[in-house]
C-alpha atoms as a PDB file:
ATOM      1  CA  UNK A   1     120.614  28.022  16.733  1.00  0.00           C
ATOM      2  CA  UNK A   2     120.884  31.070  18.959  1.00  0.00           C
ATOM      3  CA  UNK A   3     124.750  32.176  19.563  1.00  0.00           C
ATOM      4  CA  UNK A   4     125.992  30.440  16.405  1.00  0.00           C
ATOM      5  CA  UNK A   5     128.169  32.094  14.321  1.00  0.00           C
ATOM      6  CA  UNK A   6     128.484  32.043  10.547  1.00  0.00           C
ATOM      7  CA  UNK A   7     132.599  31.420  10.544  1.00  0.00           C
ATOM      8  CA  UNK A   8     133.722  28.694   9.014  1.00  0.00           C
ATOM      9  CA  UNK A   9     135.644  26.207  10.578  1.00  0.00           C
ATOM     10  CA  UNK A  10     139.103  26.614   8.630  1.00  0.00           C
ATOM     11  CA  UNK A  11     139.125  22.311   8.529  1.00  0.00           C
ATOM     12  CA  UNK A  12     137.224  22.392   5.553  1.00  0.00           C
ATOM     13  CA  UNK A  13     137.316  24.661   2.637  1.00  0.00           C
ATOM     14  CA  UNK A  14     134.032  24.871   0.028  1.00  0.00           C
ATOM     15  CA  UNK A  15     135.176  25.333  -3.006  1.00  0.00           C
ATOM     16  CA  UNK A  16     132.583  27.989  -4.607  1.00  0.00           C
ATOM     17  CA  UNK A  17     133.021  29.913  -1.437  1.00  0.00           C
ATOM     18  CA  UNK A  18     135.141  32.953  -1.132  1.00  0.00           C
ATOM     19  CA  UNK A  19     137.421  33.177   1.697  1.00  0.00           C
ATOM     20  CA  UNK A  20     139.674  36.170   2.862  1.00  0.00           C
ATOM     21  CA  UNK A  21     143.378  36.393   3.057  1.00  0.00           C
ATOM     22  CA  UNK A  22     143.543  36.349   6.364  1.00  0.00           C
ATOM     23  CA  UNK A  23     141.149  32.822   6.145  1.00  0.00           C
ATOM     24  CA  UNK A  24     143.256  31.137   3.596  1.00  0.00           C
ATOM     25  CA  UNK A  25     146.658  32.457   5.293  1.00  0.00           C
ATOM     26  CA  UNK A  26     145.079  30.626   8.525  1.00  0.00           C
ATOM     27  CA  UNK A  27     144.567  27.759   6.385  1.00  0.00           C
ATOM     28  CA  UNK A  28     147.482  27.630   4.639  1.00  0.00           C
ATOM     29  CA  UNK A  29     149.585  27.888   7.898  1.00  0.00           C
ATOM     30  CA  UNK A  30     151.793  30.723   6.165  1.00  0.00           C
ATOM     31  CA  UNK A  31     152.860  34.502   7.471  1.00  0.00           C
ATOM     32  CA  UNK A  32     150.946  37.492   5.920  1.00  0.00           C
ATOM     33  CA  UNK A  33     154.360  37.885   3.771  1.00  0.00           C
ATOM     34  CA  UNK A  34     153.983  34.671   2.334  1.00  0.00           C
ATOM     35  CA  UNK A  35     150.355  35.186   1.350  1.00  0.00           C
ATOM     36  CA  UNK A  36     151.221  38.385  -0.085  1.00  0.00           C
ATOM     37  CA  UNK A  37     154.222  36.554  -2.074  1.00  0.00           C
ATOM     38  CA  UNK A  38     151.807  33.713  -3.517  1.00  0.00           C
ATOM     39  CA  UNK A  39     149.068  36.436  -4.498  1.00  0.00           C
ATOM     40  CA  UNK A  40     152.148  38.380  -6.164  1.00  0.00           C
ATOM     41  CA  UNK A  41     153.870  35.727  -8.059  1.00  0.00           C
ATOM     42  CA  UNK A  42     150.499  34.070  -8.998  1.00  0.00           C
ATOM     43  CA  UNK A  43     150.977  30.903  -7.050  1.00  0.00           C
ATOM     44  CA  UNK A  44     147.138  31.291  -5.633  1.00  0.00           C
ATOM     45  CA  UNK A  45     144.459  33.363  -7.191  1.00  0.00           C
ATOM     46  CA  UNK A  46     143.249  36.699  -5.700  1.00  0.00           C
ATOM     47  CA  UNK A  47     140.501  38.674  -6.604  1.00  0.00           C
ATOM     48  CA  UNK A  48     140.028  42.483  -5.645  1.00  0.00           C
ATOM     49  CA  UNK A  49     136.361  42.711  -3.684  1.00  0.00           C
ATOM     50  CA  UNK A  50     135.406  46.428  -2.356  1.00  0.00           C
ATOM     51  CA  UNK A  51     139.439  47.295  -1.839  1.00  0.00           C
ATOM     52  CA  UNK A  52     140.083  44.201  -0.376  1.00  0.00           C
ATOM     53  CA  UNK A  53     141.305  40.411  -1.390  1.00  0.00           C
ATOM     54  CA  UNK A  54     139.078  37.573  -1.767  1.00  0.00           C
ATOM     55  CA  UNK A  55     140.364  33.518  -2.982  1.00  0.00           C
ATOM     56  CA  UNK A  56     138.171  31.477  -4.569  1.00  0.00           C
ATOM     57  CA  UNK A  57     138.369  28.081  -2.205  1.00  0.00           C
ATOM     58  CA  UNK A  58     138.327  26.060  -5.593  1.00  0.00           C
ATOM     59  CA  UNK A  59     141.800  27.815  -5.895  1.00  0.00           C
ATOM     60  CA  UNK A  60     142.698  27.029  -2.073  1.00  0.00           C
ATOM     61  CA  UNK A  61     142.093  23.011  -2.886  1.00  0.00           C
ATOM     62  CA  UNK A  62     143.840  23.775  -6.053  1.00  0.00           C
ATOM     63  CA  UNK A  63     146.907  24.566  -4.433  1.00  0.00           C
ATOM     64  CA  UNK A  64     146.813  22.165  -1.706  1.00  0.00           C
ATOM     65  CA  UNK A  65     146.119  19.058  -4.090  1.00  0.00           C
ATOM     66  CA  UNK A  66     148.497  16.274  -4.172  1.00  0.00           C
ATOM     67  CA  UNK A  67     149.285  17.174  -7.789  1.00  0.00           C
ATOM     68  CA  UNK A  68     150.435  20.106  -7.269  1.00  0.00           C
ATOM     69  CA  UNK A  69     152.289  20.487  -4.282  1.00  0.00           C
ATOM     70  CA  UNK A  70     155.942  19.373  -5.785  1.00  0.00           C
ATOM     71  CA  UNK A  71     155.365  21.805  -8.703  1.00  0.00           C
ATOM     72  CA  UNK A  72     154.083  24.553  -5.926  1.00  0.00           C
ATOM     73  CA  UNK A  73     157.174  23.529  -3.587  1.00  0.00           C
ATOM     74  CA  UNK A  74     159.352  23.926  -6.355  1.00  0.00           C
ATOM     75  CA  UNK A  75     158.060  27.638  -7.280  1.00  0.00           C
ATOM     76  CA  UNK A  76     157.583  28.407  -3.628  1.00  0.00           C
ATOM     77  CA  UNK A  77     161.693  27.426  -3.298  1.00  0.00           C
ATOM     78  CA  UNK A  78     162.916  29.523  -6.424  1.00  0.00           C
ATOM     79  CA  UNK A  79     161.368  32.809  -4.667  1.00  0.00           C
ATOM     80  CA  UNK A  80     162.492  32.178  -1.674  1.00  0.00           C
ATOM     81  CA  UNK A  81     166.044  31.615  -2.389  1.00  0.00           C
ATOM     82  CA  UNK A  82     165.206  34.696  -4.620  1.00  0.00           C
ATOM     83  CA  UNK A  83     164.667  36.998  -1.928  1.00  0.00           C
ATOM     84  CA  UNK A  84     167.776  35.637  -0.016  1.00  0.00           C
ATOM     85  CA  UNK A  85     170.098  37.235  -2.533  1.00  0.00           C
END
């Protein structure tokens, strides 16, 4: 299709595809600081590409799944009121 472009609408996330932090912050709906706080504290997997980030979107559905959202809310909290102090 001429004109189309290969971006990804951020409504659906593939799992063995790798997405940027800038894709999975979009996703996410969370600042750049945040993002940078979850890749930090190990809350969502980051990989180092060519100098820059890269998340596996297997670990983007990870951290979005039902299952783990109270244990991820609960984490999420504990740095946050961290960083208050």
């Amino acid at each position: 299709m001429p004109g189309a472009s290969n971006v990804h609408s951020m409504t659906e996330i593939h799992s063995k595809e790798l997405y940027t932090t800038k894709e999975t912050q979009d996703f996410l709906k969370v600042s750049s600081s945040t993002m940078k706080r979850m890749i930090k504290h190990g809350i969502i997997k980051a990989h180092r590409v060519g100098g820059t980030w890269r998340i596996w979107g297997d670990d983007i559905l990870l951290l979005v799944s039902p299952k783990l959202e109270k244990k991820v809310y609960g984490v999420y909290k504990k740095i946050k009121d961290r960083t208050r102090k």
